[in-house]
C-alpha atoms as a PDB file:
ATOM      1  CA  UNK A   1     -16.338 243.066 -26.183  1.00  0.00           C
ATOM      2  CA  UNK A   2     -18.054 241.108 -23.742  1.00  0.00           C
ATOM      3  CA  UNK A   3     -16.780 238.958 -21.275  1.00  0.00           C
ATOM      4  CA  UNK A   4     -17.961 235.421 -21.503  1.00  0.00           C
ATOM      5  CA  UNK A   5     -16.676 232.702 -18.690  1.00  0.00           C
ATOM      6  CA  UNK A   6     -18.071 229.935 -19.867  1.00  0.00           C
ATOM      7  CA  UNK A   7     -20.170 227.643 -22.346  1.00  0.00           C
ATOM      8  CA  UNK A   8     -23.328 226.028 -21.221  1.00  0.00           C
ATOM      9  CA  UNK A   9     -24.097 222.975 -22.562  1.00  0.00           C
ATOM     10  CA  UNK A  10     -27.284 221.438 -22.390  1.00  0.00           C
ATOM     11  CA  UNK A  11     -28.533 217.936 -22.283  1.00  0.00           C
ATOM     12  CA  UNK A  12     -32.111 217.379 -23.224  1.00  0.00           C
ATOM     13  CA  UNK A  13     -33.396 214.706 -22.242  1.00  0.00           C
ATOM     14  CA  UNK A  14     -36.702 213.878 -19.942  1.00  0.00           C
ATOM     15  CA  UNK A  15     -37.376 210.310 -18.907  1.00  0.00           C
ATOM     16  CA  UNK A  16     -40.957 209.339 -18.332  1.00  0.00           C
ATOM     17  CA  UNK A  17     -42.356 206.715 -16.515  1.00  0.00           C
ATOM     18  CA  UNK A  18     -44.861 204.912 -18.651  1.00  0.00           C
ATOM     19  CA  UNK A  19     -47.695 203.422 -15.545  1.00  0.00           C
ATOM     20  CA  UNK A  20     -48.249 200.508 -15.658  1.00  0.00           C
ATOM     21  CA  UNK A  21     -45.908 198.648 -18.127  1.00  0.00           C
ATOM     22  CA  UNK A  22     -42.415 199.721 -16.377  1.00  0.00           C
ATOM     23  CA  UNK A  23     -41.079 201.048 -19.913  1.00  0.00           C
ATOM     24  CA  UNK A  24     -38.832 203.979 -19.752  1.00  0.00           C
ATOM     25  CA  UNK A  25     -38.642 206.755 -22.843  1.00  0.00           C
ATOM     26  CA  UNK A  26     -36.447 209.426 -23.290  1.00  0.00           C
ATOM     27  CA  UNK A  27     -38.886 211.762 -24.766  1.00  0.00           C
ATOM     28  CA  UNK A  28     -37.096 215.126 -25.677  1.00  0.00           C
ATOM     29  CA  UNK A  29     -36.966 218.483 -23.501  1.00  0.00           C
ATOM     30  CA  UNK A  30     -35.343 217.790 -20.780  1.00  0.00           C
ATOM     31  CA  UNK A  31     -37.383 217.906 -16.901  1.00  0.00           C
ATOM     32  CA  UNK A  32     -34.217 218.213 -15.437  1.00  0.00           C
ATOM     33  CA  UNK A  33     -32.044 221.736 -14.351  1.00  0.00           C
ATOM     34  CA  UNK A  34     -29.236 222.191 -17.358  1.00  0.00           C
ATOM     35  CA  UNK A  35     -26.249 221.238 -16.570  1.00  0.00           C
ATOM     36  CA  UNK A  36     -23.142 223.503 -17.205  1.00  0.00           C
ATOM     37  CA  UNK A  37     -19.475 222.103 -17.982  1.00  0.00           C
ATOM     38  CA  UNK A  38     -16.967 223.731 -15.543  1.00  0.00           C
ATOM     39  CA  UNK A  39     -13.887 226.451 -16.347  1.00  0.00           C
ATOM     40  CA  UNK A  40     -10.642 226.103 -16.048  1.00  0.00           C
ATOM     41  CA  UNK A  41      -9.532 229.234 -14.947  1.00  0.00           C
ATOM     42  CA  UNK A  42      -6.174 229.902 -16.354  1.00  0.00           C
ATOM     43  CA  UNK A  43      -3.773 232.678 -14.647  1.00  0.00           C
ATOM     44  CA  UNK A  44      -2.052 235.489 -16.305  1.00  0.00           C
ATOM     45  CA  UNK A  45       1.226 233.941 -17.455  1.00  0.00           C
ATOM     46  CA  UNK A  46       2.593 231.750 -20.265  1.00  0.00           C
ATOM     47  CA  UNK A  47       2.838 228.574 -18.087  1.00  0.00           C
ATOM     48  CA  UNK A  48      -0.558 228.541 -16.631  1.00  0.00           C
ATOM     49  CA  UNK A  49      -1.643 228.963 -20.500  1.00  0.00           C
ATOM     50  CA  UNK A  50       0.535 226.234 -22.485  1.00  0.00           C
ATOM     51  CA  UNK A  51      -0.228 223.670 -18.749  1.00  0.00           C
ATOM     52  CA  UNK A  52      -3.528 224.384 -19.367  1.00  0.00           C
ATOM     53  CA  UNK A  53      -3.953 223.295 -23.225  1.00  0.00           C
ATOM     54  CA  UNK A  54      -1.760 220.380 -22.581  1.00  0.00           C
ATOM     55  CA  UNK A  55      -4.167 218.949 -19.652  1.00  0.00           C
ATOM     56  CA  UNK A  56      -7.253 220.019 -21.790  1.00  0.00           C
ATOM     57  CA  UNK A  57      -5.692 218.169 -24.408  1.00  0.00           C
ATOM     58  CA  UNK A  58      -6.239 214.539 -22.338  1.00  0.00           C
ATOM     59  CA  UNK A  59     -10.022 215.262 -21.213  1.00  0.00           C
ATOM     60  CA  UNK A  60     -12.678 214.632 -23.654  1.00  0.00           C
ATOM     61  CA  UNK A  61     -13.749 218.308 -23.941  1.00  0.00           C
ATOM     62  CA  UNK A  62     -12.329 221.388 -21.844  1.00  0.00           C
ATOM     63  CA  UNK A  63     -13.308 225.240 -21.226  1.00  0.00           C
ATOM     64  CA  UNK A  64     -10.367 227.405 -20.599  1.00  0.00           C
ATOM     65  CA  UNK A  65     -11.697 230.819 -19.244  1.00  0.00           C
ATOM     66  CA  UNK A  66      -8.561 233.476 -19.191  1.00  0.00           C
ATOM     67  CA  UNK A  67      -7.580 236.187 -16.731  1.00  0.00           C
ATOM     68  CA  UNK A  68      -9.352 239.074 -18.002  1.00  0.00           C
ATOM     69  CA  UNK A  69      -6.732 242.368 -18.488  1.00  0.00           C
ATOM     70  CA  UNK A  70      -4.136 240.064 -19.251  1.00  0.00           C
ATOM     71  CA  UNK A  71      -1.446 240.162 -22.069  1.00  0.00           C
ATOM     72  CA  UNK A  72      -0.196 236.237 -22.426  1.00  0.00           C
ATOM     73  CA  UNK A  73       3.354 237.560 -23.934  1.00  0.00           C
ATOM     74  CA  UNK A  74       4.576 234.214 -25.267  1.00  0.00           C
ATOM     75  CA  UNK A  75       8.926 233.371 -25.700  1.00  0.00           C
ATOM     76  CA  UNK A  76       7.889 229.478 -26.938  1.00  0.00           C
ATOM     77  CA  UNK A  77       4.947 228.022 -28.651  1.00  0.00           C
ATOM     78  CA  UNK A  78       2.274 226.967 -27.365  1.00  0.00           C
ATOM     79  CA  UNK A  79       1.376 223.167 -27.077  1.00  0.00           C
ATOM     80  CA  UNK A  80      -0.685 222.145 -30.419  1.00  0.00           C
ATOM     81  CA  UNK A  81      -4.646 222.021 -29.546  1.00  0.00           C
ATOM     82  CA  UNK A  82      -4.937 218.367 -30.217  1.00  0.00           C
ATOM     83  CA  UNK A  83      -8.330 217.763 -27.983  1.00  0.00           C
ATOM     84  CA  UNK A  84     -11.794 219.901 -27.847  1.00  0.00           C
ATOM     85  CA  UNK A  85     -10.942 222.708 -26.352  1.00  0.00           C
ATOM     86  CA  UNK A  86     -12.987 226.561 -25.801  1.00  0.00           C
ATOM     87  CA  UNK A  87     -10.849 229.433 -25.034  1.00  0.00           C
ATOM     88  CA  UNK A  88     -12.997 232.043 -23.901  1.00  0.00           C
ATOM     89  CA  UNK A  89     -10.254 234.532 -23.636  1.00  0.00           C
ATOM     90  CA  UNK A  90     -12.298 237.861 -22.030  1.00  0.00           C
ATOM     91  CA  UNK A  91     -10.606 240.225 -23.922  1.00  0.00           C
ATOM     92  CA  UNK A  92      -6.919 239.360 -23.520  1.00  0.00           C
ATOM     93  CA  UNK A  93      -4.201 238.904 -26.365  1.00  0.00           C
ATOM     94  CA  UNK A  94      -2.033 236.490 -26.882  1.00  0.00           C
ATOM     95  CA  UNK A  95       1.123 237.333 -28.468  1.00  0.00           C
ATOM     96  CA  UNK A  96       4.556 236.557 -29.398  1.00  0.00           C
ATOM     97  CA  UNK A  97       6.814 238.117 -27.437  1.00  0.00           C
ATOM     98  CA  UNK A  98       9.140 240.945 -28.243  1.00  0.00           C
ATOM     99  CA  UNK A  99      12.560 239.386 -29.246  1.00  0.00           C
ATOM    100  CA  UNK A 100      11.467 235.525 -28.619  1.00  0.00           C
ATOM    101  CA  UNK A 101      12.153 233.142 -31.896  1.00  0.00           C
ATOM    102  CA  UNK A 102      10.122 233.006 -34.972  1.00  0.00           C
ATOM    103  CA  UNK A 103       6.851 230.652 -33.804  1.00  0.00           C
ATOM    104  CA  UNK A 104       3.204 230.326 -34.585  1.00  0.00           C
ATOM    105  CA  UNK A 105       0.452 231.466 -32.095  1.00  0.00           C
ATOM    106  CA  UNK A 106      -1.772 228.490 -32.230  1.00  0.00           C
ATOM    107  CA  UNK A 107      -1.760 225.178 -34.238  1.00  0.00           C
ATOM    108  CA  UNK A 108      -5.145 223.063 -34.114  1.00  0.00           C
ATOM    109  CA  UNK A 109      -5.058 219.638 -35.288  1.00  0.00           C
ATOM    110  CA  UNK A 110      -8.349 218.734 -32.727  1.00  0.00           C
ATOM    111  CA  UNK A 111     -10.984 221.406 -32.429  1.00  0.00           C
ATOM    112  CA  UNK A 112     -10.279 224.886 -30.799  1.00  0.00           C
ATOM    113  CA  UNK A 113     -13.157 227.468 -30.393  1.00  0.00           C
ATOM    114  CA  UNK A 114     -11.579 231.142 -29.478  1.00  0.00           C
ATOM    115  CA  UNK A 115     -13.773 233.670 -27.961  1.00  0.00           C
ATOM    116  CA  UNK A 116     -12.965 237.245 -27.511  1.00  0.00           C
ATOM    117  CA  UNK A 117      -9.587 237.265 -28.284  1.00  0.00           C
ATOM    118  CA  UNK A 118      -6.435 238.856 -29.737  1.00  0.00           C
ATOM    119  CA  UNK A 119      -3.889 237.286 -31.374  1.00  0.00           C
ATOM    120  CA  UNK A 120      -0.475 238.767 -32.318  1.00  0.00           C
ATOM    121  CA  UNK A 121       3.144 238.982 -33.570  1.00  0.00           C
ATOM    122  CA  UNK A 122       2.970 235.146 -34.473  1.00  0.00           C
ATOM    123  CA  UNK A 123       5.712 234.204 -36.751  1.00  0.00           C
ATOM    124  CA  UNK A 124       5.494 230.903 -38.515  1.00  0.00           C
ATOM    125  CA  UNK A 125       9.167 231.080 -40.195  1.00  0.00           C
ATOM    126  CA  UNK A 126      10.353 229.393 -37.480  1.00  0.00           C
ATOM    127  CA  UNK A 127       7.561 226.487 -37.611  1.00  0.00           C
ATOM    128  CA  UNK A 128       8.443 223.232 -39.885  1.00  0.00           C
ATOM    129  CA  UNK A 129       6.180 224.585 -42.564  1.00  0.00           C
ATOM    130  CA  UNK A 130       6.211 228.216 -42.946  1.00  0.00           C
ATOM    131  CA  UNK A 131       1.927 228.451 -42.996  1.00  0.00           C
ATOM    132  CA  UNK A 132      -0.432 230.141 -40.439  1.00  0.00           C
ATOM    133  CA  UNK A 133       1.243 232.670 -38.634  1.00  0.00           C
ATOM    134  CA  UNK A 134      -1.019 233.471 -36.318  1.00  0.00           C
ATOM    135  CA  UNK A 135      -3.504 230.438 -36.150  1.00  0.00           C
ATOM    136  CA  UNK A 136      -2.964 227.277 -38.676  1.00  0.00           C
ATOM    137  CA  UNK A 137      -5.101 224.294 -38.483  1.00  0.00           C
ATOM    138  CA  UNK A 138      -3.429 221.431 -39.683  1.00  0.00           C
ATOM    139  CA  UNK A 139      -4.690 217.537 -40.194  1.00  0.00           C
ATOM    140  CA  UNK A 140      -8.497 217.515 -40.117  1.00  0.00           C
ATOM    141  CA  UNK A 141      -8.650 219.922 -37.444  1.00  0.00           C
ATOM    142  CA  UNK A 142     -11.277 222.477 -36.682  1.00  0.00           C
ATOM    143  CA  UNK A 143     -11.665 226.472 -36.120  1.00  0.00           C
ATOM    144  CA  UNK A 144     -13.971 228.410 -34.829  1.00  0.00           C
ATOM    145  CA  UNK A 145     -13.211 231.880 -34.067  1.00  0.00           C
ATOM    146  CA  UNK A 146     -15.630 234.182 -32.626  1.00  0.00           C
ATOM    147  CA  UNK A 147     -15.319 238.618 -31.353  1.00  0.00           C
ATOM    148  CA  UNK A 148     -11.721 238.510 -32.054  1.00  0.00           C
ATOM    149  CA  UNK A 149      -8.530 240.539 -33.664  1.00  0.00           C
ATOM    150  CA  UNK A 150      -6.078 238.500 -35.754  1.00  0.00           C
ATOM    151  CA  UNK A 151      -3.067 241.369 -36.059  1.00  0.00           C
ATOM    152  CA  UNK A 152       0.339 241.892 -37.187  1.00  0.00           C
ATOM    153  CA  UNK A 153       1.076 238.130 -37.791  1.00  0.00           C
ATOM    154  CA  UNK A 154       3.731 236.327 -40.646  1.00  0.00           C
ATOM    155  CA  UNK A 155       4.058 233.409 -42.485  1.00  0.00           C
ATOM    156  CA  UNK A 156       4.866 232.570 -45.807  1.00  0.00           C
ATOM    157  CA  UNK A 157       1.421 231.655 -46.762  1.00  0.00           C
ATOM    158  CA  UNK A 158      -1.401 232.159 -44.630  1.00  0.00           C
ATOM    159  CA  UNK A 159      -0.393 235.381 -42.427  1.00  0.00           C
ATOM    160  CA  UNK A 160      -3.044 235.598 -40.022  1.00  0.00           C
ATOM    161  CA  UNK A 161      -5.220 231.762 -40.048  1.00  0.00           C
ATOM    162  CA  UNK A 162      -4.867 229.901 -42.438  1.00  0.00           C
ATOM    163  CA  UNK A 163      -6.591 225.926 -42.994  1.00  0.00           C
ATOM    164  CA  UNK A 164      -5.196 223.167 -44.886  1.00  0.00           C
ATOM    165  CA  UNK A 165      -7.030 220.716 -47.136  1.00  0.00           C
ATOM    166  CA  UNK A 166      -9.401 218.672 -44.769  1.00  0.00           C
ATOM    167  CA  UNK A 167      -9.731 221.249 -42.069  1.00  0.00           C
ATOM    168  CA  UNK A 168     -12.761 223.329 -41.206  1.00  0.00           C
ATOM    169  CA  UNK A 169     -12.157 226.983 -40.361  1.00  0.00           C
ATOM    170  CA  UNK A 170     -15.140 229.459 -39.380  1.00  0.00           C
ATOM    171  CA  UNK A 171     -14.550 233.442 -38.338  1.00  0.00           C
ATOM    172  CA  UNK A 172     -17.282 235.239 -37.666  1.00  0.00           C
ATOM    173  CA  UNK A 173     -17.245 238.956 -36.058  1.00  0.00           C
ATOM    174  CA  UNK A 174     -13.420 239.457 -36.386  1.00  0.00           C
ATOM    175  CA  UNK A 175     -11.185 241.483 -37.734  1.00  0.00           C
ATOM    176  CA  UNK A 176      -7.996 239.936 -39.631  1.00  0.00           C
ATOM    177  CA  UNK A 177      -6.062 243.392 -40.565  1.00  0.00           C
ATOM    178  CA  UNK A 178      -2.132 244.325 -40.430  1.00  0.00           C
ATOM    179  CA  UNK A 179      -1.340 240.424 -41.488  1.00  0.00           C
ATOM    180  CA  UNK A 180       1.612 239.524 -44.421  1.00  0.00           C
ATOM    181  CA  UNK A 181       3.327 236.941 -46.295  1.00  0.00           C
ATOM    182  CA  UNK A 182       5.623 236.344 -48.728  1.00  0.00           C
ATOM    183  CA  UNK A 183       3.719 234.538 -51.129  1.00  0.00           C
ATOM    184  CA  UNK A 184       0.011 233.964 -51.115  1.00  0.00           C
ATOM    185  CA  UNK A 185      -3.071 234.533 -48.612  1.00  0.00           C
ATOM    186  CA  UNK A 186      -2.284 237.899 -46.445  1.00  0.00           C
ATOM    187  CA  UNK A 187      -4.698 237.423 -43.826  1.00  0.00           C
ATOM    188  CA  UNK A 188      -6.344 234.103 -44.359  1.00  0.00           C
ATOM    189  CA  UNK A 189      -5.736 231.128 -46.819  1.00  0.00           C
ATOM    190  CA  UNK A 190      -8.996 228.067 -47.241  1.00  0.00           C
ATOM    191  CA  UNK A 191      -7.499 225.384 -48.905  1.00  0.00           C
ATOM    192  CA  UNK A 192     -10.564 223.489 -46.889  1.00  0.00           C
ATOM    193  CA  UNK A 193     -13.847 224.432 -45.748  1.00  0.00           C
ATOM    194  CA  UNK A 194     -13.562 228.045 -44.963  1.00  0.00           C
ATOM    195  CA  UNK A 195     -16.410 230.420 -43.534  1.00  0.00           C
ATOM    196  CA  UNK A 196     -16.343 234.289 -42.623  1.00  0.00           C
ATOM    197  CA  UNK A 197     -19.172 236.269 -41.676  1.00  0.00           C
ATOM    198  CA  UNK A 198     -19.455 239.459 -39.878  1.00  0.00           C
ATOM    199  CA  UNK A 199     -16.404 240.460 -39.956  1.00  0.00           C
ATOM    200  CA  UNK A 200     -13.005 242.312 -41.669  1.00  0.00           C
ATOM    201  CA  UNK A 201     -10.289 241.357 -43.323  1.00  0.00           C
ATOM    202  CA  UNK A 202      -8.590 244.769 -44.061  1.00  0.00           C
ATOM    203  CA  UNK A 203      -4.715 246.194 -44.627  1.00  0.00           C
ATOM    204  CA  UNK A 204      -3.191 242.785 -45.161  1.00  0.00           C
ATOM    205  CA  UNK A 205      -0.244 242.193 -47.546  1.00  0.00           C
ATOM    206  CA  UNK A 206       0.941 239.452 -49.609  1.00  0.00           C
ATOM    207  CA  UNK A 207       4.001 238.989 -52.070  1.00  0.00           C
ATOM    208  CA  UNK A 208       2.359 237.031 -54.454  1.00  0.00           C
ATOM    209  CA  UNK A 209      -1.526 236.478 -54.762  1.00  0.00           C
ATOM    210  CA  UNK A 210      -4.785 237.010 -52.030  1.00  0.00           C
ATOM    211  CA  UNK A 211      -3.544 240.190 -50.096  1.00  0.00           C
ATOM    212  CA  UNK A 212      -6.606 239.785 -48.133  1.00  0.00           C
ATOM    213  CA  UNK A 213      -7.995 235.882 -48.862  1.00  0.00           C
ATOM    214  CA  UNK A 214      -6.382 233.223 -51.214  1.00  0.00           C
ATOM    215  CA  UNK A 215      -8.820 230.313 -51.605  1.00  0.00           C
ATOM    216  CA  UNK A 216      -8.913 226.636 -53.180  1.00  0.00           C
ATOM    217  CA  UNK A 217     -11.143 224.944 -51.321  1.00  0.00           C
ATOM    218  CA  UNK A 218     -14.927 225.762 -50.230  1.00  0.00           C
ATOM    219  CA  UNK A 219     -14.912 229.604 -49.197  1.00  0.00           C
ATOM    220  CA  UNK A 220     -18.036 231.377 -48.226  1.00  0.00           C
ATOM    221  CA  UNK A 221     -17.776 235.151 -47.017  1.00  0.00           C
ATOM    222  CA  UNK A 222     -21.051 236.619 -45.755  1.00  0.00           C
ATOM    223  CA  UNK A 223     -21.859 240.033 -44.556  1.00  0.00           C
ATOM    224  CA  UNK A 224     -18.638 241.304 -44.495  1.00  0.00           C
ATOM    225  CA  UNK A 225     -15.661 243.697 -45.625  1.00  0.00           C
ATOM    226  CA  UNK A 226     -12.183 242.866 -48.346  1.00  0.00           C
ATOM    227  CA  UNK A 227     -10.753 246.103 -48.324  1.00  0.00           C
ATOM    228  CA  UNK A 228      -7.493 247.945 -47.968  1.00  0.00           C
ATOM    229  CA  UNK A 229      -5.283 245.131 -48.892  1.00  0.00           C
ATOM    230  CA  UNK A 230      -2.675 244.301 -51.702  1.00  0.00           C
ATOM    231  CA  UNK A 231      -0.741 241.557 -53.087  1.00  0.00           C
ATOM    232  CA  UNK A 232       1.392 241.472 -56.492  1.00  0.00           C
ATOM    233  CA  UNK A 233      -2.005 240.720 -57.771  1.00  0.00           C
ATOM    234  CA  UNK A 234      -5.487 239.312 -56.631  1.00  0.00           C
ATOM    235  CA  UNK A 235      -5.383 241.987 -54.105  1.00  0.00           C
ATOM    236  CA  UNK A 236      -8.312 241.699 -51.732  1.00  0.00           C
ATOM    237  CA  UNK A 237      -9.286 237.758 -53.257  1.00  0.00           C
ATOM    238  CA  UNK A 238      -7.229 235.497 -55.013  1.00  0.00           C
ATOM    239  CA  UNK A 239      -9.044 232.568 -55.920  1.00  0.00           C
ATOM    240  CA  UNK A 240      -6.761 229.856 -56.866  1.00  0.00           C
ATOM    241  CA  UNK A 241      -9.124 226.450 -57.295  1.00  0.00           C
ATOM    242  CA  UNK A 242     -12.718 225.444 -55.808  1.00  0.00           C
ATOM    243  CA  UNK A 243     -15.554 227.814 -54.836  1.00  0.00           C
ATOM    244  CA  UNK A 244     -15.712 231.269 -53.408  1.00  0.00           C
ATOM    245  CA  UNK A 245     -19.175 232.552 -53.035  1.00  0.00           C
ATOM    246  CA  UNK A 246     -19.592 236.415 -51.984  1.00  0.00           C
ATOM    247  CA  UNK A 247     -22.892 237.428 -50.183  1.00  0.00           C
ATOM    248  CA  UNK A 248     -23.641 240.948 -49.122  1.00  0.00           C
ATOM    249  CA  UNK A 249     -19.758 241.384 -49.472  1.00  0.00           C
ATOM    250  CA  UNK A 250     -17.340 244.310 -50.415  1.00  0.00           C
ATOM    251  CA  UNK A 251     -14.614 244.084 -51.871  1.00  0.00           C
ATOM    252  CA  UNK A 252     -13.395 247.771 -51.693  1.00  0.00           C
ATOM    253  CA  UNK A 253     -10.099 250.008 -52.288  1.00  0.00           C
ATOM    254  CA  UNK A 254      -7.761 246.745 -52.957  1.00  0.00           C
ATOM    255  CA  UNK A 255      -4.591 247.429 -55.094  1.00  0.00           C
ATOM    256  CA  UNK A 256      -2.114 244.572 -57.281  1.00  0.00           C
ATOM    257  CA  UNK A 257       1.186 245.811 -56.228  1.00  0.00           C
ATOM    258  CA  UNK A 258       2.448 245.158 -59.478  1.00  0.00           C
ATOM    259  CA  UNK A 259      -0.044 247.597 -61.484  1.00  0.00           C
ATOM    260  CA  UNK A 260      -1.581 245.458 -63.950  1.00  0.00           C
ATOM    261  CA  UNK A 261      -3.377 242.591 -62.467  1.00  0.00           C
ATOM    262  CA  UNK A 262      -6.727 242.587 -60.436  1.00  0.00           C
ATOM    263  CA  UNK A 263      -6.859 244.632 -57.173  1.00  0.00           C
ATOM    264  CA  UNK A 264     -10.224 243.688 -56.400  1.00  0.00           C
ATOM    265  CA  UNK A 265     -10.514 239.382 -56.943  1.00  0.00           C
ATOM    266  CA  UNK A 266      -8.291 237.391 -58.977  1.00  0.00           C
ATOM    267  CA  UNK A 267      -9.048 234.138 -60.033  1.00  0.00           C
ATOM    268  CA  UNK A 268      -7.269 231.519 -61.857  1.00  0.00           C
ATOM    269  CA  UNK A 269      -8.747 228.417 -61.572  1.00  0.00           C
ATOM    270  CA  UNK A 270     -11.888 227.370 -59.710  1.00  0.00           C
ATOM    271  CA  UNK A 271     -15.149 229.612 -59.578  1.00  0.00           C
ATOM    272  CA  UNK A 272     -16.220 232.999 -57.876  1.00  0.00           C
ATOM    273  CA  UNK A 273     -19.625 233.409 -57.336  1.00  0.00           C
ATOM    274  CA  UNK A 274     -21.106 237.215 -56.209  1.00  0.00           C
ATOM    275  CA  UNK A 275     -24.569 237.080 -54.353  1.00  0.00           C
ATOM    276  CA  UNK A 276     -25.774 240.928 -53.745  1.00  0.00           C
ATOM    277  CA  UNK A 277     -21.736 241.637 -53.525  1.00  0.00           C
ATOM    278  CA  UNK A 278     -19.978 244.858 -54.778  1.00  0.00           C
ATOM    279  CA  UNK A 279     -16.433 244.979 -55.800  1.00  0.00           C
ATOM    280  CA  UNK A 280     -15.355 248.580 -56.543  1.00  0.00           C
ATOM    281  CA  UNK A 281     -12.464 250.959 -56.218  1.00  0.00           C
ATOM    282  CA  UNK A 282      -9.920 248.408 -56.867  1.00  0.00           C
ATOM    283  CA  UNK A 283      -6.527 249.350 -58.209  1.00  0.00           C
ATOM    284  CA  UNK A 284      -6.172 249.064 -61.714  1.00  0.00           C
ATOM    285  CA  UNK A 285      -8.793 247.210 -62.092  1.00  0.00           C
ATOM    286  CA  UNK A 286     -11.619 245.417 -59.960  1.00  0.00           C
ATOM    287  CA  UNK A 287     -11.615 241.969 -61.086  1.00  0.00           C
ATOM    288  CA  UNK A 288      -9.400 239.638 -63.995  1.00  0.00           C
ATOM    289  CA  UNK A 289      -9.862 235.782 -65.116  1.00  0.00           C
ATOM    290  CA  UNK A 290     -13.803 236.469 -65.565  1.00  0.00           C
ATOM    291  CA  UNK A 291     -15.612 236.613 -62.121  1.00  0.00           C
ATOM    292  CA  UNK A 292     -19.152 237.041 -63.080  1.00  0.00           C
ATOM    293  CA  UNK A 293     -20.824 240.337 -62.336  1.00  0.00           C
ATOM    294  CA  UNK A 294     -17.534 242.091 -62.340  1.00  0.00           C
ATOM    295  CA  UNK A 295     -16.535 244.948 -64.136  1.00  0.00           C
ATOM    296  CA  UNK A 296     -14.295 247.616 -64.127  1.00  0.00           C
END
């Protein structure tokens, strides 16, 4: 993965004198060097982490850079990402530690972008609802996660991220694998706008519906892999209500646990639509409540 220590931001703008008549244009590209907004650099313990999102929390926009080779082991939650905030983590996880209470990872109500990291062991039984185990993003918040591993995390709905109505979540070259519920949405749950490209979402569990994805809200998947999961049924996809569109997708080797229901995509309300997508090897069958171009 690489290591990324901050994010450049750049203002273009070029002012122009106009001879002559004194008038002043901004006129587009900017004649001026870019300017970059600084890092926080944030040290390798569980303090300097949750100190850091709370004071990024109060300034209009903040980059957190991590400690690179660092495991942020975590015995409380962290402070809810209520600002604009970029984590560009350099490879490090950030995980709940062995033997500390039942909390979530990371709850964004503001807007959180997370680079390059892991996140792990989150347990949102202990949270006031039981939703997003590793990441939930709550209110009208916004996610966008980018190179990252979303593993081994809980919840009763929503195991590894998971977005309420409203919010905006976006994963793009990640893996979401080894995730579980109890009820619906193994690895990731859009009851929003929800967006993965690039990436994985592989060996997650669910009691009830969406081993791999449950969706009600506006779910696009792009270039990217559903397989290895189960749930009672709808085990790589259940879609529950609004849109999920499929584009260069597999949906591969899913399985409903409870041997008669769709291992591939379920849906029960709402639409599935498959662009150039192939859902096959399912267990017992690939698809059930009519997705269009599925068989089997």
């Amino acid at each position: 993965m690489s290591v990324r220590t901050s994010i450049i931001r750049t203002t273009t703008r070029r002012v122009t004198q106009v001879a002559g008549m004194g008038v002043v244009m901004a006129i587009g590209a900017s004649a001026f060097p870019a300017t970059a907004q600084s890092a926080t650099f944030v040290a390798c313990s569980e303090d300097a982490l949750s100190t850091a999102i709370t004071e990024a929390n109060a300034a209009p926009s903040a980059v957190l850079s991590l400690a690179p080779g660092c495991v942020y082991s975590l015995t409380t939650r962290l402070p809810e990402v209520t600002g604009n905030i970029t984590i560009n983590a350099n490879g490090d996880t950030i995980t709940r530690g062995i033997g500390a209470t039942a909390f979530r990872i990371l709850t964004v109500s503001g807007r959180l972008t997370l680079n390059d990291a892991t996140v792990s062991n989150g347990d949102a039984s202990g949270e006031s609802v039981n939703f997003g185990g590793g990441i939930g993003v709550i209110g009208s918040g916004s996610l966008f996660v980018e190179r990252s591993d979303i593993l081994d995390n809980r919840a009763a709905f929503s195991g590894g991220i998971g977005g309420l109505s409203n919010t905006t979540v976006s994963v793009d070259r990640t893996t979401i694998s080894g995730n579980s519920v109890t009820q619906s949405g193994g690895g990731f749950i859009a009851d929003g706008i929800g967006t993965i490209t690039n990436s994985r979402v592989i060996g997650n569990s669910a009691g009830n519906l969406g081993g791999g994805i449950a969706n009600q809200g506006q779910l696009r998947v792009q270039d990217s892999n559903i397989n290895d999961n189960e749930a009672r049924d709808g085990g790589g996809i259940a879609n529950i209500g609004g849109t999920a569109q499929l584009i260069r997708t597999n949906v591969n080797s899913n399985q409903a646990t409870d041997g008669v229901g769709a291992g591939g995509i379920l849906r029960t309300g709402g639409s599935v639509i498959l662009n150039s997508s192939r859902v096959r090897g399912n267990a017992p069958t690939n698809c059930a409540g009519t997705v269009p171009g599925c068989t089997g």
